[in-house]
C-alpha atoms as a PDB file:
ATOM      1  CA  UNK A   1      69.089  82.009  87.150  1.00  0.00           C
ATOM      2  CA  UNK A   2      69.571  78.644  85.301  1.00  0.00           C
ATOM      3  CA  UNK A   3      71.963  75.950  87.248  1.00  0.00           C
ATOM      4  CA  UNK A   4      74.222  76.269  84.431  1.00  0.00           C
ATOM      5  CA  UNK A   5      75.217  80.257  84.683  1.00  0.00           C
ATOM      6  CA  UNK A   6      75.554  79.454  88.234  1.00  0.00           C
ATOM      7  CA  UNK A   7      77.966  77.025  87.765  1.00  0.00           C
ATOM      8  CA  UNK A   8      80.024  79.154  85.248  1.00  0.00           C
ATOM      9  CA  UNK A   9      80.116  81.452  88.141  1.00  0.00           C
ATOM     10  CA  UNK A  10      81.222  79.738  90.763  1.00  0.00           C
ATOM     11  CA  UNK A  11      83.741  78.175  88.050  1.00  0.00           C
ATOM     12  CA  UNK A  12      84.846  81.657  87.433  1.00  0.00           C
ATOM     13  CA  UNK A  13      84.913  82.539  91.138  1.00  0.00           C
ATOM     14  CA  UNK A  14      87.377  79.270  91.924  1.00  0.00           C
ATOM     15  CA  UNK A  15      89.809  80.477  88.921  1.00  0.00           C
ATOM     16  CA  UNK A  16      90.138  83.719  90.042  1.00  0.00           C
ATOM     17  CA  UNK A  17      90.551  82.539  93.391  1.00  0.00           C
ATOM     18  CA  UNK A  18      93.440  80.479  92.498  1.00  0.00           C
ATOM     19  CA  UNK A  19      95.419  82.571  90.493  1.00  0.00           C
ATOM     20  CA  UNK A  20      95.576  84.839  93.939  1.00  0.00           C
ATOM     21  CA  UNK A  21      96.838  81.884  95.497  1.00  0.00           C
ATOM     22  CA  UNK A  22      99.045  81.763  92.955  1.00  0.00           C
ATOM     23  CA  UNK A  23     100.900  84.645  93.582  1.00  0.00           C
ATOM     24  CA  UNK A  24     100.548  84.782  97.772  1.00  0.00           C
ATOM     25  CA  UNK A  25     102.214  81.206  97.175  1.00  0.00           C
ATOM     26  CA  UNK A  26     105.009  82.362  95.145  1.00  0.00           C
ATOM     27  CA  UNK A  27     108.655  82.377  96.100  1.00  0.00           C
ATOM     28  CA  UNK A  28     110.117  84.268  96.345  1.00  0.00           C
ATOM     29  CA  UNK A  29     107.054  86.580  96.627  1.00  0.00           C
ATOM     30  CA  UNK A  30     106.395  89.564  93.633  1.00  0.00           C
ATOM     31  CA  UNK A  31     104.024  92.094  94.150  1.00  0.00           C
ATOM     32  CA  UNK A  32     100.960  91.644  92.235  1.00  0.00           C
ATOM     33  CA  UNK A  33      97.627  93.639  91.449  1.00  0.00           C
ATOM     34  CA  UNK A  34      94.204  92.565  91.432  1.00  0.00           C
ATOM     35  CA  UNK A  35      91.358  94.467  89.318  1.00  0.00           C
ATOM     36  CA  UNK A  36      88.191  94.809  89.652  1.00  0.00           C
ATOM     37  CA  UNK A  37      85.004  94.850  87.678  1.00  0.00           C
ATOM     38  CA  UNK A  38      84.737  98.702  88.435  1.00  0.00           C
ATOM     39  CA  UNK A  39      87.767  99.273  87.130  1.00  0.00           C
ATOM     40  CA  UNK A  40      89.502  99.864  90.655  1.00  0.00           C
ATOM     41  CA  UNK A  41      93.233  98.668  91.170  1.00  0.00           C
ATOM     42  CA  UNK A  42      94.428  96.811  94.040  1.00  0.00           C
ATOM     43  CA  UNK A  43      98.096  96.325  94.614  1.00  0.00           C
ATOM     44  CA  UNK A  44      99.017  93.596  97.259  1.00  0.00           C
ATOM     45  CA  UNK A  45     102.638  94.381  97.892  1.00  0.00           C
ATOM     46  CA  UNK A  46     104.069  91.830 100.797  1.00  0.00           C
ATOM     47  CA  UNK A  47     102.014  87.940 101.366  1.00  0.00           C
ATOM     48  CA  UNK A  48     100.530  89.256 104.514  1.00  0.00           C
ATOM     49  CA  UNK A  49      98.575  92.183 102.799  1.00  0.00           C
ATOM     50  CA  UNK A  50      96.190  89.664 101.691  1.00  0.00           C
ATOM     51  CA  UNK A  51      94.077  86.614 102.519  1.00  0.00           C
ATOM     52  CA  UNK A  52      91.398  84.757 101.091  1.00  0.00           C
ATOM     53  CA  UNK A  53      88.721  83.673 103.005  1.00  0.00           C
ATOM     54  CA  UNK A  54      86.036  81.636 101.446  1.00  0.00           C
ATOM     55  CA  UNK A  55      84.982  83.415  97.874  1.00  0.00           C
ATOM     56  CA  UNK A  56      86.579  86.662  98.855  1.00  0.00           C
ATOM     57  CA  UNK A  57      89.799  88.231  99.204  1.00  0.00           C
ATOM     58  CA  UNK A  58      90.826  90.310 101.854  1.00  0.00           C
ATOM     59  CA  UNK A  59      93.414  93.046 101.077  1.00  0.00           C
ATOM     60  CA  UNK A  60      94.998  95.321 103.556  1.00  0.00           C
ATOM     61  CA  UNK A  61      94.812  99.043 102.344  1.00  0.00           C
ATOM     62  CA  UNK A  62      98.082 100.696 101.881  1.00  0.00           C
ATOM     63  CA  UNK A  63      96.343 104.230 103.616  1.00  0.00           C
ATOM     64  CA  UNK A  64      96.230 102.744 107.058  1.00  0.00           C
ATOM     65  CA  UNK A  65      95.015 100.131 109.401  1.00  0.00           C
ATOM     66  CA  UNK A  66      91.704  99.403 106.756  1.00  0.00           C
ATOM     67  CA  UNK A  67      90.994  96.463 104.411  1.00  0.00           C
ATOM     68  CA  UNK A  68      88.936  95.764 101.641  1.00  0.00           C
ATOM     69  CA  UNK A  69      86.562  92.434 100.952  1.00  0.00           C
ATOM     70  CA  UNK A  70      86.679  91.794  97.298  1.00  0.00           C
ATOM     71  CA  UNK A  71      84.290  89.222  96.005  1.00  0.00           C
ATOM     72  CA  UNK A  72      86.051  86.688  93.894  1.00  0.00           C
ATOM     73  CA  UNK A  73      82.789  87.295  91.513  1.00  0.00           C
ATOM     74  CA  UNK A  74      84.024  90.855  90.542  1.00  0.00           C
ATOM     75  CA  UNK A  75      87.490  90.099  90.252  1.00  0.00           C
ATOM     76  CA  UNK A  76      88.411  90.530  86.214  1.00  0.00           C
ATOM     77  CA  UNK A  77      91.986  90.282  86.514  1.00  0.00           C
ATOM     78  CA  UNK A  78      95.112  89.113  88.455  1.00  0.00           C
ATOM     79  CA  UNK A  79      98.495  90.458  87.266  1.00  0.00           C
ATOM     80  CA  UNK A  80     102.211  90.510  88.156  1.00  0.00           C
ATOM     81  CA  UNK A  81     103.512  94.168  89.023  1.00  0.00           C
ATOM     82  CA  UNK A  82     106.429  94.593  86.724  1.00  0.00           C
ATOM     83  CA  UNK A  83     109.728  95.820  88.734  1.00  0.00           C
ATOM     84  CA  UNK A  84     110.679  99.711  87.049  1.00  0.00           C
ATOM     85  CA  UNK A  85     114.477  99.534  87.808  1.00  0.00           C
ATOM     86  CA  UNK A  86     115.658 103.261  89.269  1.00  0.00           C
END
């Protein structure tokens, strides 16, 4: 692997990275999603259902007491959940 893709990488990694922070940082806090490269959806709905630690995000499961590690590598999107008013 050349220096250069590995760069764009870790570029990539750092972007995605940030635009979590983004939305843990944001107040007052909206629920947001994060996908993944296999097309799984993960919905972080409260600040404390997620943290990032290093070049991964950790995201409490909504099933239990479980969490998953997501690396920020296979994260393809980060994304506002829009309210749907009752």
């Amino acid at each position: 692997m050349s220096a250069a893709c590995l760069c764009l990488g870790e570029r990539y990694a750092a972007d995605m990275l940030e635009q979590v922070r983004m939305y843990l940082r944001q107040t007052p806090f909206q629920p947001f999603q994060i996908r993944i490269s296999s097309g799984d959806v993960f919905r972080v709905e409260h600040p404390a259902n997620a943290a990032i630690v290093k070049h991964t995000v950790l995201v409490a499961l909504p099933e239990g007491d479980e969490a998953i590690m997501l690396s920020a590598l296979h994260i393809v999107g980060v994304s506002g959940i829009e309210q749907i008013a009752a």
